[in-house]
C-alpha atoms as a PDB file:
ATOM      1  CA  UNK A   1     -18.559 -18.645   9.802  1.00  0.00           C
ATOM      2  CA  UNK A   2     -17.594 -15.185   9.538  1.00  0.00           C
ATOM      3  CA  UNK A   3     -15.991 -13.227  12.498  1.00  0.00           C
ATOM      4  CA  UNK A   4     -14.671  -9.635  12.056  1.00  0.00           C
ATOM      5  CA  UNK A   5     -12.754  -7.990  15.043  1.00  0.00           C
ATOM      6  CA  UNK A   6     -12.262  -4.199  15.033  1.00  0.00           C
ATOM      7  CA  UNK A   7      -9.939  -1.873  17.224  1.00  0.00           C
ATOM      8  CA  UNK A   8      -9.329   1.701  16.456  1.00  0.00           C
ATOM      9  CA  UNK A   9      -7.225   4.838  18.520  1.00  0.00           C
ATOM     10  CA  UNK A  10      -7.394   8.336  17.892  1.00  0.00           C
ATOM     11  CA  UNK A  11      -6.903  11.415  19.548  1.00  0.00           C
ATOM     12  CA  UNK A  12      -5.327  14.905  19.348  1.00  0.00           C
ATOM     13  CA  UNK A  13      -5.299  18.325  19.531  1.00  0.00           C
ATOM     14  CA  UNK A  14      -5.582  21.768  17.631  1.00  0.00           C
ATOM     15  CA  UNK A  15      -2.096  21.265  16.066  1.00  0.00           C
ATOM     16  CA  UNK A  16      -2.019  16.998  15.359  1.00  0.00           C
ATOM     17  CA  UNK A  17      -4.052  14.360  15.221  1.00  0.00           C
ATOM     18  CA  UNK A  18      -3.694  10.891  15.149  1.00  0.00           C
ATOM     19  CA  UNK A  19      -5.927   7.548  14.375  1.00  0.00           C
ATOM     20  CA  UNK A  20      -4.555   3.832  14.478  1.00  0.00           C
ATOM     21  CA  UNK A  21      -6.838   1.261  13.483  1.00  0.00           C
ATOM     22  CA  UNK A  22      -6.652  -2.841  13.228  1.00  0.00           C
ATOM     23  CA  UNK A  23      -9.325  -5.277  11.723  1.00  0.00           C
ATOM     24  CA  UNK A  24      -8.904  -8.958  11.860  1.00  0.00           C
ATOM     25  CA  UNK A  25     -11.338 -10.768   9.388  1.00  0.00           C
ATOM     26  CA  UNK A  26     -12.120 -14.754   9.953  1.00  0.00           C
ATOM     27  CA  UNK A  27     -13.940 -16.256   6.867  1.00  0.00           C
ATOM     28  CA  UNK A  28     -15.138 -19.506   5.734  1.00  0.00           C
ATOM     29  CA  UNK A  29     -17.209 -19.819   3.169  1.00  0.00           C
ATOM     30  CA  UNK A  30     -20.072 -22.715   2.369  1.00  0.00           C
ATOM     31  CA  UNK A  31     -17.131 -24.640   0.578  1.00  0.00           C
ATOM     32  CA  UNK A  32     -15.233 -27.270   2.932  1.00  0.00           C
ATOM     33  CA  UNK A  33     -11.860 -27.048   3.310  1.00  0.00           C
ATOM     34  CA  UNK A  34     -11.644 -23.137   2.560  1.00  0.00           C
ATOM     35  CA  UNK A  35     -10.784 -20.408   4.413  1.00  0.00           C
ATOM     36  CA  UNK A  36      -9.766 -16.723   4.466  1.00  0.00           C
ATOM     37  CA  UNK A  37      -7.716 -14.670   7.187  1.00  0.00           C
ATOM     38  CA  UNK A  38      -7.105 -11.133   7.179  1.00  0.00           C
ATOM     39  CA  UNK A  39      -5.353  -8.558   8.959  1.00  0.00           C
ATOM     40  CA  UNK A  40      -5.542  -4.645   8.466  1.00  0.00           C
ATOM     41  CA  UNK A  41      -3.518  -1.874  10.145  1.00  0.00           C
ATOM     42  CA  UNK A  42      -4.044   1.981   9.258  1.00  0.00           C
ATOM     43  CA  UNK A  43      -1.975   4.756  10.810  1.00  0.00           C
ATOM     44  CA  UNK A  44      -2.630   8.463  10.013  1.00  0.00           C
ATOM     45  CA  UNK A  45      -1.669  11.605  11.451  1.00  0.00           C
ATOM     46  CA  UNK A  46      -1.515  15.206  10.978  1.00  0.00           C
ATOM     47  CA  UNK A  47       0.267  17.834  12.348  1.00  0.00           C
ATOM     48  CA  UNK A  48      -0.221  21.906  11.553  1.00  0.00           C
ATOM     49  CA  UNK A  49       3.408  23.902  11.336  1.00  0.00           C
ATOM     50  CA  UNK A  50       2.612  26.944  11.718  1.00  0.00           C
ATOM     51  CA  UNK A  51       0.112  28.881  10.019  1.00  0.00           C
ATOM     52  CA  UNK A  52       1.308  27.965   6.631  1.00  0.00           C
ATOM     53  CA  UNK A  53       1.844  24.061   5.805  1.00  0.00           C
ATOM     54  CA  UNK A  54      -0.260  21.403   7.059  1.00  0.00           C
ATOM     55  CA  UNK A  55       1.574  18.020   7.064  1.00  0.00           C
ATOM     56  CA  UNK A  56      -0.441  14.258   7.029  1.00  0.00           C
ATOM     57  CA  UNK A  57       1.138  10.741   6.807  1.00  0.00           C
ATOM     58  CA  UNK A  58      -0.615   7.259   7.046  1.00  0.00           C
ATOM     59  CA  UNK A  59       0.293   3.849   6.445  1.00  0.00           C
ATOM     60  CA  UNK A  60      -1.966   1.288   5.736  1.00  0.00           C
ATOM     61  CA  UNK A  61      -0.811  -2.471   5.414  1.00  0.00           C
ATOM     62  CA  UNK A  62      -2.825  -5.666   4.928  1.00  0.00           C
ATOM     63  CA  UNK A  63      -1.984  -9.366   4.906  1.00  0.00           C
ATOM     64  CA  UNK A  64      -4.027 -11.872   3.609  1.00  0.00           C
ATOM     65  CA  UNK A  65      -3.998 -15.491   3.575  1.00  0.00           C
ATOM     66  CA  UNK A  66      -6.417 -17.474   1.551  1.00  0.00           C
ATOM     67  CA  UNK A  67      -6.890 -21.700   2.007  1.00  0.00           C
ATOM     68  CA  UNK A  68      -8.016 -23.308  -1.799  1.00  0.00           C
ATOM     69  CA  UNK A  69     -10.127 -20.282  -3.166  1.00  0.00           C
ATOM     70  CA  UNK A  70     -13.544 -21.594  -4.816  1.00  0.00           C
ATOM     71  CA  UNK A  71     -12.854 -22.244  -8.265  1.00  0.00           C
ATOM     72  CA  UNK A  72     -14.796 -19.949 -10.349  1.00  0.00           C
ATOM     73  CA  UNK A  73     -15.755 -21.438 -13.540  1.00  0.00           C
ATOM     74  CA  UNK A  74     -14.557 -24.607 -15.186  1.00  0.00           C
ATOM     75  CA  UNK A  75     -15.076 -28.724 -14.834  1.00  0.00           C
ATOM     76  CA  UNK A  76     -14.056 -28.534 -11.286  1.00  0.00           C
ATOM     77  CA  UNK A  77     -15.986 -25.901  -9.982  1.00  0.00           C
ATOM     78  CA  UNK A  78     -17.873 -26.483  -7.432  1.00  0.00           C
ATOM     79  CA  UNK A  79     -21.132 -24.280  -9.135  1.00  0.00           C
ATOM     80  CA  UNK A  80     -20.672 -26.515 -12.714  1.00  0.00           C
ATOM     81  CA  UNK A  81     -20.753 -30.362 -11.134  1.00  0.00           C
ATOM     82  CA  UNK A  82     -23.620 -29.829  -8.825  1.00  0.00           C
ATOM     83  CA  UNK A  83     -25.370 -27.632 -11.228  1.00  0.00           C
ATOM     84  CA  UNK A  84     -24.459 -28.416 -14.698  1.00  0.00           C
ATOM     85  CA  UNK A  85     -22.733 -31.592 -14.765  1.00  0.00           C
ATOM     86  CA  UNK A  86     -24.750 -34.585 -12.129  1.00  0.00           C
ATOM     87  CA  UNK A  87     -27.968 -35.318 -12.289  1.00  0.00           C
ATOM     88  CA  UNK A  88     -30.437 -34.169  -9.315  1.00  0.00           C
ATOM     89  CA  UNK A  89     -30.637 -37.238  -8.271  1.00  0.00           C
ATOM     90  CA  UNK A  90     -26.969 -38.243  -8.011  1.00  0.00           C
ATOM     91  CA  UNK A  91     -25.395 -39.139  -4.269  1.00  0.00           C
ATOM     92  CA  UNK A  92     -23.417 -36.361  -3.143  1.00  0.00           C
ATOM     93  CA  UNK A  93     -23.142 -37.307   0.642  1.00  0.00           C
ATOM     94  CA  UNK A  94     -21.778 -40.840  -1.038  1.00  0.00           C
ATOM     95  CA  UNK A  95     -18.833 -39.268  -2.870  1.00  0.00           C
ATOM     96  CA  UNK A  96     -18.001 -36.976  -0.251  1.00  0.00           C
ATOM     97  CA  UNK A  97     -16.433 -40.458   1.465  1.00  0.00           C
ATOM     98  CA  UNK A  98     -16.389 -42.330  -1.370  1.00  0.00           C
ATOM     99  CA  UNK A  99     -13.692 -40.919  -3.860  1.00  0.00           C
ATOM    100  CA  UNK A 100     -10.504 -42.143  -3.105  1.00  0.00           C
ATOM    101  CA  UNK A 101      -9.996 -45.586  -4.770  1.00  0.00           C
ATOM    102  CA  UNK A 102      -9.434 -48.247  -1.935  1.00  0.00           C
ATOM    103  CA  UNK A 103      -8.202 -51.072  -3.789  1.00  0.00           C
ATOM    104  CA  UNK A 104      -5.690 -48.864  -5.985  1.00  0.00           C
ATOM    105  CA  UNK A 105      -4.937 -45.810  -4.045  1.00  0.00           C
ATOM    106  CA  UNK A 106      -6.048 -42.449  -5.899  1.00  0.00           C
ATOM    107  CA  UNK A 107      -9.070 -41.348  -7.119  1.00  0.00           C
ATOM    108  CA  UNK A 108     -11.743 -43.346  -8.561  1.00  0.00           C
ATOM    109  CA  UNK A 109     -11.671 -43.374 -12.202  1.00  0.00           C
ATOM    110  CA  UNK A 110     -14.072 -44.849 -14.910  1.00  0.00           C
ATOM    111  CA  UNK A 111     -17.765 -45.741 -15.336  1.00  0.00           C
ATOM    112  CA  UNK A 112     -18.196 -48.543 -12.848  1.00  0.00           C
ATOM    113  CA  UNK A 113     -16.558 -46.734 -10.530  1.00  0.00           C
ATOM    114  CA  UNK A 114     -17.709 -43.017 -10.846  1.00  0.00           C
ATOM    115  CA  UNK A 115     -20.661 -43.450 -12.847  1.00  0.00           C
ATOM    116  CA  UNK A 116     -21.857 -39.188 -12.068  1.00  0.00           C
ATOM    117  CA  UNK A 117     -18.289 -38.015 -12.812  1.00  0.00           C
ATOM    118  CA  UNK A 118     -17.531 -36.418  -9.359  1.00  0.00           C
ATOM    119  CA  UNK A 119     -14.716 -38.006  -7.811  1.00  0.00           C
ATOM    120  CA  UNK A 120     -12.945 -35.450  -9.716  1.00  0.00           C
ATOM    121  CA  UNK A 121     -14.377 -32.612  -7.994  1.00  0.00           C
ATOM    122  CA  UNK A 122     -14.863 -34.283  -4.375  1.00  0.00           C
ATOM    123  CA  UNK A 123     -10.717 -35.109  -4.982  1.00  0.00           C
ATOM    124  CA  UNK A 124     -10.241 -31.109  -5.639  1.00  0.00           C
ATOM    125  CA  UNK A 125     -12.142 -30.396  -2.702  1.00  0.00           C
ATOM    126  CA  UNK A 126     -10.365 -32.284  -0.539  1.00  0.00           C
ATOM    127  CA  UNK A 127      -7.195 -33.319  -1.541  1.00  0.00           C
ATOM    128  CA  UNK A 128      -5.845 -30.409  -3.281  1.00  0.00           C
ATOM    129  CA  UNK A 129      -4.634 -27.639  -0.796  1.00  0.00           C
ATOM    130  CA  UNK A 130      -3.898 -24.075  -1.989  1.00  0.00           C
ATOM    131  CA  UNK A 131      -2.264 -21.367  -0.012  1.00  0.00           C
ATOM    132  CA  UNK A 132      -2.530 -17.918  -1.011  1.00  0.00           C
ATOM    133  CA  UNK A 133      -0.747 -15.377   1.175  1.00  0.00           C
ATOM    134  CA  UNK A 134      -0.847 -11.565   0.048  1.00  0.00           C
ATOM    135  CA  UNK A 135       0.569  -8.278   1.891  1.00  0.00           C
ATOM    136  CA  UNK A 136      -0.264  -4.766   0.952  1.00  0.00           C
ATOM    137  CA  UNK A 137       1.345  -1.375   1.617  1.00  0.00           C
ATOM    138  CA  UNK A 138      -0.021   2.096   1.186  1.00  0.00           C
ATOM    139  CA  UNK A 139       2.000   4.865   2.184  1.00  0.00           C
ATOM    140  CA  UNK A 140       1.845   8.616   1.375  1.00  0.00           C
ATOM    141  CA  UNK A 141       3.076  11.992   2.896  1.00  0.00           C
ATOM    142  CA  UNK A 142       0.985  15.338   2.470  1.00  0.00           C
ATOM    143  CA  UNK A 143       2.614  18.114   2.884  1.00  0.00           C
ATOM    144  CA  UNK A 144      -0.240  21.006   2.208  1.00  0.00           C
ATOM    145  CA  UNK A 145       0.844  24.764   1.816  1.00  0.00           C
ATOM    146  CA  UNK A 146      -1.421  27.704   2.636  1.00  0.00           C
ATOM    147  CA  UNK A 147      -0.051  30.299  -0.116  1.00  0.00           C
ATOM    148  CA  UNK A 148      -2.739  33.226  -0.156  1.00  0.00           C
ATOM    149  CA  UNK A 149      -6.044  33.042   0.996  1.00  0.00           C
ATOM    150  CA  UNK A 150      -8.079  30.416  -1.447  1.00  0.00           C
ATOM    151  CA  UNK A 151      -4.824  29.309  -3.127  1.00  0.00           C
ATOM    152  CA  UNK A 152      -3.100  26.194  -1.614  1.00  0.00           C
ATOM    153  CA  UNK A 153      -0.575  24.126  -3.137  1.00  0.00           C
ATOM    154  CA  UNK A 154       0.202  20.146  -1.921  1.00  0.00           C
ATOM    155  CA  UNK A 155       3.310  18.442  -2.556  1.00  0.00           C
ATOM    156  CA  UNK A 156       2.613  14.403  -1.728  1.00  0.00           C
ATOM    157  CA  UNK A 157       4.829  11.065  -1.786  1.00  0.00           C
ATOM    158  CA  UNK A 158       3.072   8.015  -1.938  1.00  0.00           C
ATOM    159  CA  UNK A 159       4.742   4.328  -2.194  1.00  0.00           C
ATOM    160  CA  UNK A 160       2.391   0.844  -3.377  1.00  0.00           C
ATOM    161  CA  UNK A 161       4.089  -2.403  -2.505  1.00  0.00           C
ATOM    162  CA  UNK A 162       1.799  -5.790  -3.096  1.00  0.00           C
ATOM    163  CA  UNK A 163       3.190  -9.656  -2.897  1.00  0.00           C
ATOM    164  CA  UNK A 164       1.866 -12.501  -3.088  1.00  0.00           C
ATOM    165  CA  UNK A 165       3.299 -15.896  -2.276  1.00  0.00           C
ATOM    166  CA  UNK A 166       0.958 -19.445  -3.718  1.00  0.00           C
ATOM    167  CA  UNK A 167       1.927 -22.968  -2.384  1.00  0.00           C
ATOM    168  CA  UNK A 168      -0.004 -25.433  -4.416  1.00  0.00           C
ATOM    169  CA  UNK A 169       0.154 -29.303  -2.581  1.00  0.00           C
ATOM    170  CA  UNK A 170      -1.854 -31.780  -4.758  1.00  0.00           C
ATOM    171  CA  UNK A 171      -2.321 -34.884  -4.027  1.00  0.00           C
ATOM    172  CA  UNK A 172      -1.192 -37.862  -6.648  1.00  0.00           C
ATOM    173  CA  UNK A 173      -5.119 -39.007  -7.717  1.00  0.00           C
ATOM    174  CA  UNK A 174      -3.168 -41.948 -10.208  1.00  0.00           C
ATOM    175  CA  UNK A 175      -2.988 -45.220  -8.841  1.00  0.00           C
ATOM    176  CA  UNK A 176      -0.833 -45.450  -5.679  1.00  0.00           C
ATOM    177  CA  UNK A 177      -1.702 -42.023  -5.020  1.00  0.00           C
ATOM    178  CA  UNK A 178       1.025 -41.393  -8.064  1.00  0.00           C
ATOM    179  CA  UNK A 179       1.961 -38.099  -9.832  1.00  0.00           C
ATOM    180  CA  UNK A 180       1.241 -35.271  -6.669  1.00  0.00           C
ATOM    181  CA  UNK A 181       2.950 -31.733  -6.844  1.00  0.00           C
ATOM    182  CA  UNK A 182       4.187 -29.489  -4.459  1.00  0.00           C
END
């Protein structure tokens, strides 16, 4: 499902301007359990003094949070075990409710038990939760000067700020549902 919501404001005159815009981003991909949320705002503006400088601002910010990214590459991505690692002919509708160990709690380990080797992956899909949350902030200040005709000059401030928070919550897959993190 993908929904993308988009809102913008401007106006002005011959001396400023101004635009304000927001974009709110709903995303989830073909992976269960994953998600990804995003808000943008962007504020510019511009304002002539004079006949000589010309002074623009804008700010943009963006937060995003993210729900257990796809795993690009490795033994539990998704791509490798239904590609690379099962057979074609292996039951994946089975282990989707079948991987959690009912008579010893955790996930299903061994031969008998998991003969195609995806309990491991169907346990990362659903029992391990990831939450990525990220923020963004451009901001820069323009102050153009008109010197001569064909010779300008600029003088511009600019400040980056990114962060990024990650709460990992995994599940214990040993027996008894033993050794989970947080």
């Amino acid at each position: 499902k993908y929904i993308n919501t988009n809102i913008a404001i401007e106006g002005g005159n011959e001396v400023s301007t101004y635009r304000f815009s927001w974009s709110n981003l709903n995303n989830s991909s073909i992976e269960p359990n994953n998600r990804m949320d995003r808000n943008s705002f962007m504020l510019k503006a511009t304002h002539k003094i004079g006949k000589v400088f010309n002074l623009t601002a804008s700010v943009d910010f963006n937060m995003n949070r993210i729900r257990n990214p796809i795993l690009q590459g490795g033994t539990y991505s998704p791509l490798f075990a239904f590609t690379y690692l099962m057979p074609r002919n292996a039951p994946i509708m089975d282990y989707r409710h079948n991987y959690i160990d009912s008579a010893l709690g955790g996930m299903k380990t061994g031969a008998s038990k998991d003969p195609y080797y995806l309990a491991h992956t169907m346990w990362n899909l659903f029992e391990d939760n990831s939450i990525r949350k990220e923020n963004t902030l451009l901001a820069d200040i323009d102050l153009g000067i008109n010197i001569a005709p064909g010779l300008t000059g600029l003088v511009r401030a600019n400040v980056t700020n990114y962060n990024d928070n990650t709460e990992q919550k995994t599940r214990g897959s040993g027996p008894g549902f033993s050794s989970g993190a947080f």
